[in-house]
Protein backbone atom coordinates (compact mmCIF):
# COMPACT_ATOMS: atom_id res chain seq x y z
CA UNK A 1 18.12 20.29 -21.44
CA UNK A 2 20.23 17.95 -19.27
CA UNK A 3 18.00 18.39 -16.71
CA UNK A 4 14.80 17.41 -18.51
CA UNK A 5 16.90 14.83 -20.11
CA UNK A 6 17.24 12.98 -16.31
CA UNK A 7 13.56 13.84 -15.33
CA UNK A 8 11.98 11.68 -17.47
CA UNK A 9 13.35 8.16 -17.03
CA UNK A 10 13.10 9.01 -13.24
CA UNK A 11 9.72 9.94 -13.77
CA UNK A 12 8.98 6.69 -16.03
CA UNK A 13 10.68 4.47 -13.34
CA UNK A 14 8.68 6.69 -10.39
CA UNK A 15 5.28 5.60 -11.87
CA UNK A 16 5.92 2.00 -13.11
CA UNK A 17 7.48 1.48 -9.11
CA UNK A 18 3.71 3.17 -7.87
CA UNK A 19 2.11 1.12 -10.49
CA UNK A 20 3.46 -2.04 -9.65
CA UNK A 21 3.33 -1.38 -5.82
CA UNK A 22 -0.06 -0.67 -6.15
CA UNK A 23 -1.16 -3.41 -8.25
CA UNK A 24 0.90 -5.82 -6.06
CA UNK A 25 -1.06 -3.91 -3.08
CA UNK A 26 -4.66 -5.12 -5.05
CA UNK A 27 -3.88 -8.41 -5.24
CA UNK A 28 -3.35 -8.72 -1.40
CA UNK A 29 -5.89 -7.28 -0.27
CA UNK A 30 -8.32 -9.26 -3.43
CA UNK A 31 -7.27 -12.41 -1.55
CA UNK A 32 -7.54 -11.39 1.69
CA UNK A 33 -10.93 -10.34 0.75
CA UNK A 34 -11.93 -13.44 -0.92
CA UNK A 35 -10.71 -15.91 1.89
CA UNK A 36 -12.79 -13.60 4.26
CA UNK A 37 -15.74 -13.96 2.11
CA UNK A 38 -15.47 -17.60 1.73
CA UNK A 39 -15.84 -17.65 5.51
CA UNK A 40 -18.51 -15.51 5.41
CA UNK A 41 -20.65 -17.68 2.32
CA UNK A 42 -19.83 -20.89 4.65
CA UNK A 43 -23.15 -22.87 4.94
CA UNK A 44 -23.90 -23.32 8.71
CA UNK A 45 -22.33 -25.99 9.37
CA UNK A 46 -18.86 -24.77 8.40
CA UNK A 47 -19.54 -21.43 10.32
CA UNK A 48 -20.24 -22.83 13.32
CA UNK A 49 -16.40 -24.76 12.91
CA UNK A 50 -15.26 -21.23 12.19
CA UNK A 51 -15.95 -19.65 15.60
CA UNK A 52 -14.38 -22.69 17.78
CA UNK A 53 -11.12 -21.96 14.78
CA UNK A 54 -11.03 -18.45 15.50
CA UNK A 55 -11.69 -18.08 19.52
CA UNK A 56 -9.23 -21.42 19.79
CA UNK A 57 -6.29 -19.10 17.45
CA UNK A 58 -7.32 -15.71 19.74
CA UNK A 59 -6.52 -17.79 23.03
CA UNK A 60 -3.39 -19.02 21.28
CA UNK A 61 -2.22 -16.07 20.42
CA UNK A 62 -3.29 -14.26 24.09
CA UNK A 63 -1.37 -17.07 25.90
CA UNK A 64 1.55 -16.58 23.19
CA UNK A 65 1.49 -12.49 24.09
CA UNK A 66 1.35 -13.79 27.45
CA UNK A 67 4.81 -15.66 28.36
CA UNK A 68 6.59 -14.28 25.26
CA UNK A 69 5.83 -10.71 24.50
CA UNK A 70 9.58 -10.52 22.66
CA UNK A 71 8.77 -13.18 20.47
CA UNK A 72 5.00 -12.12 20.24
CA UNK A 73 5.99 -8.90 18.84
CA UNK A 74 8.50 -10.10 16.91
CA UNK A 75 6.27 -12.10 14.80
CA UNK A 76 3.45 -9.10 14.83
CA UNK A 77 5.75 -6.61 12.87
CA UNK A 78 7.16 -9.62 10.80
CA UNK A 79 3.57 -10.33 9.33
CA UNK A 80 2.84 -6.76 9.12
CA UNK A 81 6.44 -5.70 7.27
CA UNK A 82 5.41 -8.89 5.25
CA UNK A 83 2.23 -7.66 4.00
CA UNK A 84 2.91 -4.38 3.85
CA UNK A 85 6.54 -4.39 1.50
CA UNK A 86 4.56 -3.05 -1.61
CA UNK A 87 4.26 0.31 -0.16
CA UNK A 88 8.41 0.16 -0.47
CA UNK A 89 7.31 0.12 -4.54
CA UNK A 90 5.25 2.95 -3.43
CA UNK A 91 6.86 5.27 -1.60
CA UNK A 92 10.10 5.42 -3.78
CA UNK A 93 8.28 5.54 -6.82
CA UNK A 94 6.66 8.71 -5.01
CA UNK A 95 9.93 9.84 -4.46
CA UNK A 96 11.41 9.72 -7.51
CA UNK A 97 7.89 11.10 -9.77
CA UNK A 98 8.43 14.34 -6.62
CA UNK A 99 10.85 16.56 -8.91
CA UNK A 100 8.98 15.77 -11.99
CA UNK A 101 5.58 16.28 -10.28
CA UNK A 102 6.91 19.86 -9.00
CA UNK A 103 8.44 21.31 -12.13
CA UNK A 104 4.86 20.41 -14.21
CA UNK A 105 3.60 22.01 -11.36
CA UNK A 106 6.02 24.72 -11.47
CA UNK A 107 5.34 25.52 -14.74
CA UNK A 108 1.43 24.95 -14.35
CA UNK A 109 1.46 28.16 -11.81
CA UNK A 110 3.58 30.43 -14.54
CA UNK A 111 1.30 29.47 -17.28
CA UNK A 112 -1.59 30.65 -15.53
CA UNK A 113 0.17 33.48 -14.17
CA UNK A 114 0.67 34.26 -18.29
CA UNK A 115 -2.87 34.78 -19.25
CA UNK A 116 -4.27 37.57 -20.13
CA UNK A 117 -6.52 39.36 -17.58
CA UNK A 118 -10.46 40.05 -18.69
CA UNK A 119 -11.12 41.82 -15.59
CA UNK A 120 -12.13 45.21 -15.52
């Protein structure tokens, strides 16, 4: 009983941390998508200011790679542990659903291994 007792505000707290990792995960990648699609609907003459933007940043960020790789990097995994902290939320929400997930899963398999047999 004790057991059971702990399983299921772990469990709770396992899938509001996925939920709100996930949802936090969404919104991200909804804005991401929407500033890239605003560049994308640009009339010509804003497009054609978009590809001077972008090759001017990708020679920035060459000559940047270039006499500072420490620093380059540095600021790579920053923007990508940045972006990417909602799969924290994630992954220990995952964590803490695992026991819960295995015991229903647990007793899934003996239930099944219960029935009654119509073979002949």
């Amino acid at each position: 009983m004790q057991s059971s007792f702990l399983r299921c505000p772990k469990s709770i707290a396992g899938t509001a941390l996925v939920v709100l990792g996930m949802f936090v995960l969404y919104e991200n990648l909804a804005g991401a998508l929407a500033r890239f699609s605003h560049v994308l609907g640009a009339n010509g003459s804003d497009a054609l200011g978009v590809l001077p933007a972008f090759a001017l940043a990708v020679s920035q960020a060459a000559q940047s790679q270039a006499f500072d790789h420490h620093g380059f990097l540095q600021g790579l995994f920053q923007q990508m542990f940045i972006s990417s902290w909602p799969l924290i939320f994630v992954i220990l929400g995952t964590a803490l659903s695992k026991d819960t997930l295995a015991a229903s899963k647990k007793r899934l398999c003996t239930c099944r291994s219960r029935r009654p047999s119509f073979d002949k």
